[in-house]
Protein backbone atom coordinates (compact mmCIF):
# COMPACT_ATOMS: atom_id res chain seq x y z
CA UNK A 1 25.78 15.01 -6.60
CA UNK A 2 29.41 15.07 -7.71
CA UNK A 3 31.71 12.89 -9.52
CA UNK A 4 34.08 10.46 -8.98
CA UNK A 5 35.78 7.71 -10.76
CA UNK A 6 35.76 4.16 -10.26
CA UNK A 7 38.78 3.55 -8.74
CA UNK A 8 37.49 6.00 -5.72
CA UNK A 9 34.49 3.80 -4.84
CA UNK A 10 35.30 1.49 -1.92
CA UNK A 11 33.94 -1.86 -1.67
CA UNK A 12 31.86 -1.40 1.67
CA UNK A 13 31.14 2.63 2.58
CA UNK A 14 29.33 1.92 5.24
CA UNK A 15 28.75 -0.50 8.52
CA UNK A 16 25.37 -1.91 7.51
CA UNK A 17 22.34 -0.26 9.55
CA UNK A 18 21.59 -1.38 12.74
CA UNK A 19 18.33 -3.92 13.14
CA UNK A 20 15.26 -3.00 15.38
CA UNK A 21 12.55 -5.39 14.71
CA UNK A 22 13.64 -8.12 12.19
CA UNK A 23 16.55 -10.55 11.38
CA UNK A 24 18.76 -11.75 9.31
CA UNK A 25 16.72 -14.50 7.91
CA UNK A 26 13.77 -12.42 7.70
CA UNK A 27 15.24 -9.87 5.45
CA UNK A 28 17.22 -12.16 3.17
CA UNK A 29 13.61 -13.71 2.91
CA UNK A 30 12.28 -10.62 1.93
CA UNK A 31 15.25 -9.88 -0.23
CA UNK A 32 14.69 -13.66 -1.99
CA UNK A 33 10.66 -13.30 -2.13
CA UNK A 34 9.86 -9.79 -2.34
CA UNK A 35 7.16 -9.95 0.82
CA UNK A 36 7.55 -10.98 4.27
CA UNK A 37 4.45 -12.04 6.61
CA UNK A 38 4.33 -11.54 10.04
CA UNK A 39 1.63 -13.32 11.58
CA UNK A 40 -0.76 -11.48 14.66
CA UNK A 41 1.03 -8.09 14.20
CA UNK A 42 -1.75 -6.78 15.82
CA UNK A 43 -3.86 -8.38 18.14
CA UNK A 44 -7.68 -8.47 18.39
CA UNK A 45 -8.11 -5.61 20.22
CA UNK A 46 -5.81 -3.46 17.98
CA UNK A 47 -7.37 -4.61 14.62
CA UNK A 48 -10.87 -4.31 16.41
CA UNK A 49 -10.57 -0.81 15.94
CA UNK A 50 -10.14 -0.93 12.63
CA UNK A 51 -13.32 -3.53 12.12
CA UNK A 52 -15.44 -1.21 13.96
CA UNK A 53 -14.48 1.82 11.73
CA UNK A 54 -15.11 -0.17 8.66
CA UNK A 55 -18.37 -1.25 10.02
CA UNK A 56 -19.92 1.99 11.99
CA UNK A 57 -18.81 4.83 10.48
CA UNK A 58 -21.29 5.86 8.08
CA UNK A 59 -18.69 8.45 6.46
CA UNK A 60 -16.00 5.90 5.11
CA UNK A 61 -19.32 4.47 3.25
CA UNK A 62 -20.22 7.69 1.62
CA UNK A 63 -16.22 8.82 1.05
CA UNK A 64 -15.10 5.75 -1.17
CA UNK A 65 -13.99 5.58 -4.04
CA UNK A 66 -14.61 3.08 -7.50
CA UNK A 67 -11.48 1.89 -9.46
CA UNK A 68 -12.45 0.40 -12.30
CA UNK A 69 -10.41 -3.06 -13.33
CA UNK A 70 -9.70 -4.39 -16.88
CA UNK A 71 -13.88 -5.17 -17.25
CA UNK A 72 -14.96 -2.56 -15.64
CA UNK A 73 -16.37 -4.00 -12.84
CA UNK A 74 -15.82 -1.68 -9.65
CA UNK A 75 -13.19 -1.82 -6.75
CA UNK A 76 -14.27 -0.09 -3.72
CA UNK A 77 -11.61 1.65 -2.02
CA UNK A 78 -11.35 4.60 0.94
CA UNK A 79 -7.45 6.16 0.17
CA UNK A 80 -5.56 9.05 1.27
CA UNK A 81 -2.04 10.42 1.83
CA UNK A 82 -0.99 12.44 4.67
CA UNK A 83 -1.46 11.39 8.52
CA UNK A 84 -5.16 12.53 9.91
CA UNK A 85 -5.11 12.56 13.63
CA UNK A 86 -7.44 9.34 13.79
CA UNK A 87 -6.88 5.86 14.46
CA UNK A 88 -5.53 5.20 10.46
CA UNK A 89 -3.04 7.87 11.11
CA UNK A 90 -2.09 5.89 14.27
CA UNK A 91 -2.10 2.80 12.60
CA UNK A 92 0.01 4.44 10.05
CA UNK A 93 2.95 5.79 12.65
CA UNK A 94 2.43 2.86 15.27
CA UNK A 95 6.43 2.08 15.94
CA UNK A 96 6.43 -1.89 15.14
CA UNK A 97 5.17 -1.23 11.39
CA UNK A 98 7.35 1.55 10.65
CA UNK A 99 10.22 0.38 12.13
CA UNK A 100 9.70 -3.21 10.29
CA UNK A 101 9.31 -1.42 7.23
CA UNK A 102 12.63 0.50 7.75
CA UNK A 103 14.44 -2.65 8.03
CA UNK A 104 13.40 -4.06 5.11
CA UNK A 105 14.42 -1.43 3.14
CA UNK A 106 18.14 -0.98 4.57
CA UNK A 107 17.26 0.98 7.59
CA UNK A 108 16.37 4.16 5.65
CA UNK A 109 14.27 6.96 6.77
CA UNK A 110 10.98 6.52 5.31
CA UNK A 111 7.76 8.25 5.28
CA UNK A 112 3.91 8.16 4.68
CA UNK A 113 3.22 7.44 0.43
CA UNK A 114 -0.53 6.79 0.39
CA UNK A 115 -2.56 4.16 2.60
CA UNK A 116 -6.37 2.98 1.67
CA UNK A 117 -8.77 0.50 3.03
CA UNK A 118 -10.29 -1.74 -0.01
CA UNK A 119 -13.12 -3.80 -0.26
CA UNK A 120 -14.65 -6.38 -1.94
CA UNK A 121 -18.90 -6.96 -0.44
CA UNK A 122 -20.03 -10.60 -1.10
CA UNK A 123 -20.34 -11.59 -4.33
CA UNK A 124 -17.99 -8.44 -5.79
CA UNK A 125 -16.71 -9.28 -9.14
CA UNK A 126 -14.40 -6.77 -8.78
CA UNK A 127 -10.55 -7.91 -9.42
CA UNK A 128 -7.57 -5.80 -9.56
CA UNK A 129 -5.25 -6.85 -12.85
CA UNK A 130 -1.32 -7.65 -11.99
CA UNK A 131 0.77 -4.72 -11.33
CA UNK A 132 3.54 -3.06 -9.69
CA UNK A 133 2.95 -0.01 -7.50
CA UNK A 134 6.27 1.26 -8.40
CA UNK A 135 4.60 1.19 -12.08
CA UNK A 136 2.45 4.31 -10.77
CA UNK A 137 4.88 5.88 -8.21
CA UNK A 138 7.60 6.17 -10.55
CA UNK A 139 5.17 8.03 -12.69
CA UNK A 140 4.80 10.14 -9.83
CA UNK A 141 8.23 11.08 -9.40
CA UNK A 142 9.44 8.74 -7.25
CA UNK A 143 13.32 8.12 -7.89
CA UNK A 144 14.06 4.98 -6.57
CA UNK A 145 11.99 1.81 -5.82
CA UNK A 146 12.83 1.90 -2.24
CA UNK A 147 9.04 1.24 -1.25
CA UNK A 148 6.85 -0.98 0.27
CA UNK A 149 3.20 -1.68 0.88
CA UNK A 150 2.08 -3.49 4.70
CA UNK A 151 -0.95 -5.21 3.81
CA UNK A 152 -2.97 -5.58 7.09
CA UNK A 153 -6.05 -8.16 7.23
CA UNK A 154 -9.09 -6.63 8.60
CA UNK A 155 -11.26 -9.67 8.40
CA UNK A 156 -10.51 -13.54 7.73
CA UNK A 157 -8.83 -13.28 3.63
CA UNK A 158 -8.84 -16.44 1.47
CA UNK A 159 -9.42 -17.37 -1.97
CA UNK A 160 -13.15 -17.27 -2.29
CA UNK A 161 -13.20 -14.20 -0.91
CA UNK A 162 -10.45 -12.86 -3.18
CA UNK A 163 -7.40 -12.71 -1.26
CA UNK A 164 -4.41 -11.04 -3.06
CA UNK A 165 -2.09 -13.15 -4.89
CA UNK A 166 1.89 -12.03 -5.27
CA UNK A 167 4.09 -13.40 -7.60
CA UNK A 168 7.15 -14.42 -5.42
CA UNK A 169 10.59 -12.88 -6.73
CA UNK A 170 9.14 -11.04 -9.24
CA UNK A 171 10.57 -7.96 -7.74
CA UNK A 172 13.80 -8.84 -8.71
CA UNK A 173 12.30 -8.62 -12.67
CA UNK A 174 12.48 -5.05 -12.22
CA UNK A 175 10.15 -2.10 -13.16
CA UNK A 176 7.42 -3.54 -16.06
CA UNK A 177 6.04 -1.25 -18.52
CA UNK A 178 2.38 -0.59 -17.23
CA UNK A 179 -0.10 -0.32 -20.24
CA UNK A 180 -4.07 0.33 -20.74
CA UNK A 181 -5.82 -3.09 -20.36
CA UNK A 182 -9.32 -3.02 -21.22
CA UNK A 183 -11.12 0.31 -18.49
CA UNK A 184 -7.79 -0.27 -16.51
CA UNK A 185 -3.82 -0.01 -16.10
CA UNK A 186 -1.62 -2.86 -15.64
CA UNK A 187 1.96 -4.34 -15.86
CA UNK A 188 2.36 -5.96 -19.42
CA UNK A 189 0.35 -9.00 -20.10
CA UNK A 190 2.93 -10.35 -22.68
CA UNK A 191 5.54 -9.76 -19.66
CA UNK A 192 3.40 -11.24 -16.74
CA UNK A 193 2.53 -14.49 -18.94
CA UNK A 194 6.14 -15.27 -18.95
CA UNK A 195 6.91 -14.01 -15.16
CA UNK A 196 4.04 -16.30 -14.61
CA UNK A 197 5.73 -19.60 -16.15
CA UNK A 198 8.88 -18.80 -13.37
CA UNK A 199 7.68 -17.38 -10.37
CA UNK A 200 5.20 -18.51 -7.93
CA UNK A 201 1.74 -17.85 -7.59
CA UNK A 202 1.23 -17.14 -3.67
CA UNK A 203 -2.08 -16.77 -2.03
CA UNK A 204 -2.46 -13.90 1.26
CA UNK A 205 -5.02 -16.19 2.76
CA UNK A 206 -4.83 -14.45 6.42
CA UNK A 207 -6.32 -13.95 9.88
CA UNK A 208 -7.35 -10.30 11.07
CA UNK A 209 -4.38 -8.63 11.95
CA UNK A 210 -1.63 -10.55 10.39
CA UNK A 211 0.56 -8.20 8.21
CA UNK A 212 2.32 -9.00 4.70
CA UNK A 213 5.20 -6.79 3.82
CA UNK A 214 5.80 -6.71 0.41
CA UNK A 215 8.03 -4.29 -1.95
CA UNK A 216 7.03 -1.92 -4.62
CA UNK A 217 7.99 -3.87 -7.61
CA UNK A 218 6.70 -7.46 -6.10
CA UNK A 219 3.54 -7.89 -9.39
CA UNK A 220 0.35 -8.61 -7.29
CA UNK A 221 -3.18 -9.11 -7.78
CA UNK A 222 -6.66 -10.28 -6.65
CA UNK A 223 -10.10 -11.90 -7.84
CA UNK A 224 -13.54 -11.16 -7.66
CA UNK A 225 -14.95 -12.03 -3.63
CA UNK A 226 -17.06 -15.44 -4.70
CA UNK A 227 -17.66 -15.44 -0.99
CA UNK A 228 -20.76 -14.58 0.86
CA UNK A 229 -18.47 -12.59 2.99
CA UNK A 230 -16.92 -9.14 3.08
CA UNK A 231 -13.20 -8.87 2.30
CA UNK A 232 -11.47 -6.22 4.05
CA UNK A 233 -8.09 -5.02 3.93
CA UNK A 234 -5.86 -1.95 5.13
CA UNK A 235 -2.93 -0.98 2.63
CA UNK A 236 0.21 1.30 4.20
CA UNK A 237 2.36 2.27 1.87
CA UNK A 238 5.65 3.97 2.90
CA UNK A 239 8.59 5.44 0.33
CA UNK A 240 12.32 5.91 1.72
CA UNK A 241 13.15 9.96 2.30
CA UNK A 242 16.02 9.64 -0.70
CA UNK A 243 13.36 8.41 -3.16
CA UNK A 244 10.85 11.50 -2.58
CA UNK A 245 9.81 12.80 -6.20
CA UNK A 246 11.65 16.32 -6.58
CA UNK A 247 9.79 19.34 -5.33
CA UNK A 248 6.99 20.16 -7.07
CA UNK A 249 7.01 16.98 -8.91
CA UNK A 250 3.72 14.72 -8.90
CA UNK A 251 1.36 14.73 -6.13
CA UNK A 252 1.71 16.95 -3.09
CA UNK A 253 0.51 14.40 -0.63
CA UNK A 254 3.55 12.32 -1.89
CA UNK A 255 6.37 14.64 -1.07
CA UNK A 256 8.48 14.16 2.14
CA UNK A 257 7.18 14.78 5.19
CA UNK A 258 8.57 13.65 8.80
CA UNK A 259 6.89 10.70 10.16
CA UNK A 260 6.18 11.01 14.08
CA UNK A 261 6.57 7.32 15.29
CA UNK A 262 4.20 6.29 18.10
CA UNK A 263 4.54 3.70 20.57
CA UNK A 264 3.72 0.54 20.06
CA UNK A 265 0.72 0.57 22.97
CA UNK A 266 -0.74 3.46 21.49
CA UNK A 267 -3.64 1.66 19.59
CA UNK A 268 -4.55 0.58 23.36
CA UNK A 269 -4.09 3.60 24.98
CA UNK A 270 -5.30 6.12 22.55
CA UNK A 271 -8.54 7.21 22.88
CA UNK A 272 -10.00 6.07 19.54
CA UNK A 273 -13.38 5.97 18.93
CA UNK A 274 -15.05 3.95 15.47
CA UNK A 275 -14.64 7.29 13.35
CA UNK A 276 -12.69 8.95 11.05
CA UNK A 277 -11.63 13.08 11.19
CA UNK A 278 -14.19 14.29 8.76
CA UNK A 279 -12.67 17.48 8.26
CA UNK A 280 -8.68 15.93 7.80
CA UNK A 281 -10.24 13.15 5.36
CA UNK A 282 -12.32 16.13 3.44
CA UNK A 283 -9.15 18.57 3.36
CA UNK A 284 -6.94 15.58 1.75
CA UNK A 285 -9.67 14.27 -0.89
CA UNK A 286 -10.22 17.84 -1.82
CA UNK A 287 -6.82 18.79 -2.50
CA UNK A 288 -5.64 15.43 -4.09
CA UNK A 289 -8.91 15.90 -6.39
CA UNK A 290 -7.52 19.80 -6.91
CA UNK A 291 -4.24 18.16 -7.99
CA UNK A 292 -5.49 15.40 -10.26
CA UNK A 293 -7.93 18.22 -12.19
CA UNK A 294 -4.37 20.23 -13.11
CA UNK A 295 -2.20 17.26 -13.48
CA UNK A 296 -4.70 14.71 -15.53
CA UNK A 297 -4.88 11.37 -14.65
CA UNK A 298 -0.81 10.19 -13.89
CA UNK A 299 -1.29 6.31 -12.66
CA UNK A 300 -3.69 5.58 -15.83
CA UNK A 301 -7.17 4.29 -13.53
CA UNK A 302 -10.47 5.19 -14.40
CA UNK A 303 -11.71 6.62 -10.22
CA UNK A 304 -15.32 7.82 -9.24
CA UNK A 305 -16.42 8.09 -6.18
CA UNK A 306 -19.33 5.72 -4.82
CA UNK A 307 -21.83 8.35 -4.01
CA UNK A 308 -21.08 11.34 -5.78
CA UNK A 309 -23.65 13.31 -3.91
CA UNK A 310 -21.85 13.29 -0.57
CA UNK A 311 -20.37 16.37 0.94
CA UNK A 312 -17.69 14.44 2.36
């Protein structure tokens, strides 16, 4: 980039970005809050799809993952980066969340980060400490925190079952430092105790298919599931094109890549069935597990995978 001096800097460049989805209140909400829910984004068709994956196909069972909180008890999670050519990588490009997510974040061009489906089975004392996920995607190389997570309900979320809890306006704190905290990584206790005294605690109790938007540096977290029920939820995480880590920098799977938007009917007129692309999903984990082995362990969580035996 050049240089200038101050005097050359106008005080508006540019017209501000043009609007597709949201408005004005709803991103000066967002800008106040640091999340933004959007009730029945997708409908009960739409987020059937996703319940049927989570409950048929045998291979997101034998695929996840176990991040390990603060006491070591065991998150279950199925992540990946990249867009497989299966109904998450339709979910991922379908128009209405991309486009949302875009104007949220100033109408930039953004792109795929990382998406995963967690879980919490009944009576999972699994909890994931407060943090920022621009804690562990700066780490990664990302320049800017122009990033959000859409957090999409798969089945009914609420307290008991350990919905996750944001701290409202805590984005505008800034990047925390994230430390060790017990077999985990988390933003600063000494920091979050004080955040805590100022900023309220909010609880994502939601209905399957309601989406909550919230940005990168909003501190979030979640309990064990106290529930007798299973707590499913779908995590898409997108990064703005002028905040993709430099080449070569951090993870390949988060380096830019063109996102190719689908239309918004296309989780109704796709032919999805309940599965996942076994050979996609097996060509991203082994590659991202290729990277990690050279790289060490760059976001600071202690990961093993469910059932270590599986091919998948």
């Amino acid at each position: 980039m050049g240089t200038v001096t101050v005097k050359d800097i106008p005080i508006s460049t540019t017209e501000a970005p043009p609007r597709r989805r949201l408005g004005e209140a709803e991103l000066r909400a967002f800008q106040r809050d640091g999340f933004l829910l959007k009730p029945a984004l997708f409908d009960s068709t739409e987020i059937g799809l996703l319940q049927r994956l989570t409950q048929e196909d045998a291979a997101v069972e034998r695929a996840m993952g176990c991040v390990a909180d603060s006491r070591g008890n065991a998150n279950e999670i199925f992540g990946f980066a990249g867009t497989p050519p299966d109904v998450l990588g339709a979910f991922i490009r379908v128009a209405r969340l991309v486009e949302m997510a875009s104007d949220l974040l100033d109408g930039q061009t953004l792109y795929h980060w990382h998406s995963k489906l967690t879980f919490k089975p009944p009576g999972s004392q699994g909890r994931w400490d407060w943090h920022q996920d621009y804690g562990s995607w700066y780490k990664d190389g990302a320049i800017f925190p122009d990033s959000l997570t859409a957090m999409i309900a798969v089945t009914p979320i609420d307290r008991e079952n350990g919905c996750v809890e944001l701290l409202r306006g805590s984005h505008l704190c800034g990047r925390l430092d994230h430390v060790t905290i017990g077999e985990a990584n988390g933003a600063d206790p000494e920091r979050v105790a004080r955040i805590l005294e100022r900023c309220d605690r909010v609880l994502c109790e939601l209905d399957p298919g309601d989406c909550v938007f919230f940005h990168s540096n909003t501190l979030h977290a979640s309990g064990p599931n106290d529930s007798t029920r299973l707590r499913t939820i779908f995590h898409v995480s997108y990064n703005a094109k002028a905040s993709a880590p430099p080449q070569g920098h951090g993870l390949a799977g988060h380096q830019y890549a063109p996102l190719a938007i689908l239309p918004d009917d296309i989780l109704k007129t796709g032919d999805w069935s309940a599965r996942i692309d076994l050979e996609a999903h097996r060509a991203m984990r082994l590659a991202r597990e290729e990277e990690r082995t050279k790289l060490g362990d760059l976001y600071g969580y202690t990961v093993t995978r469910k059932h270590p035996e599986e091919a998948i």
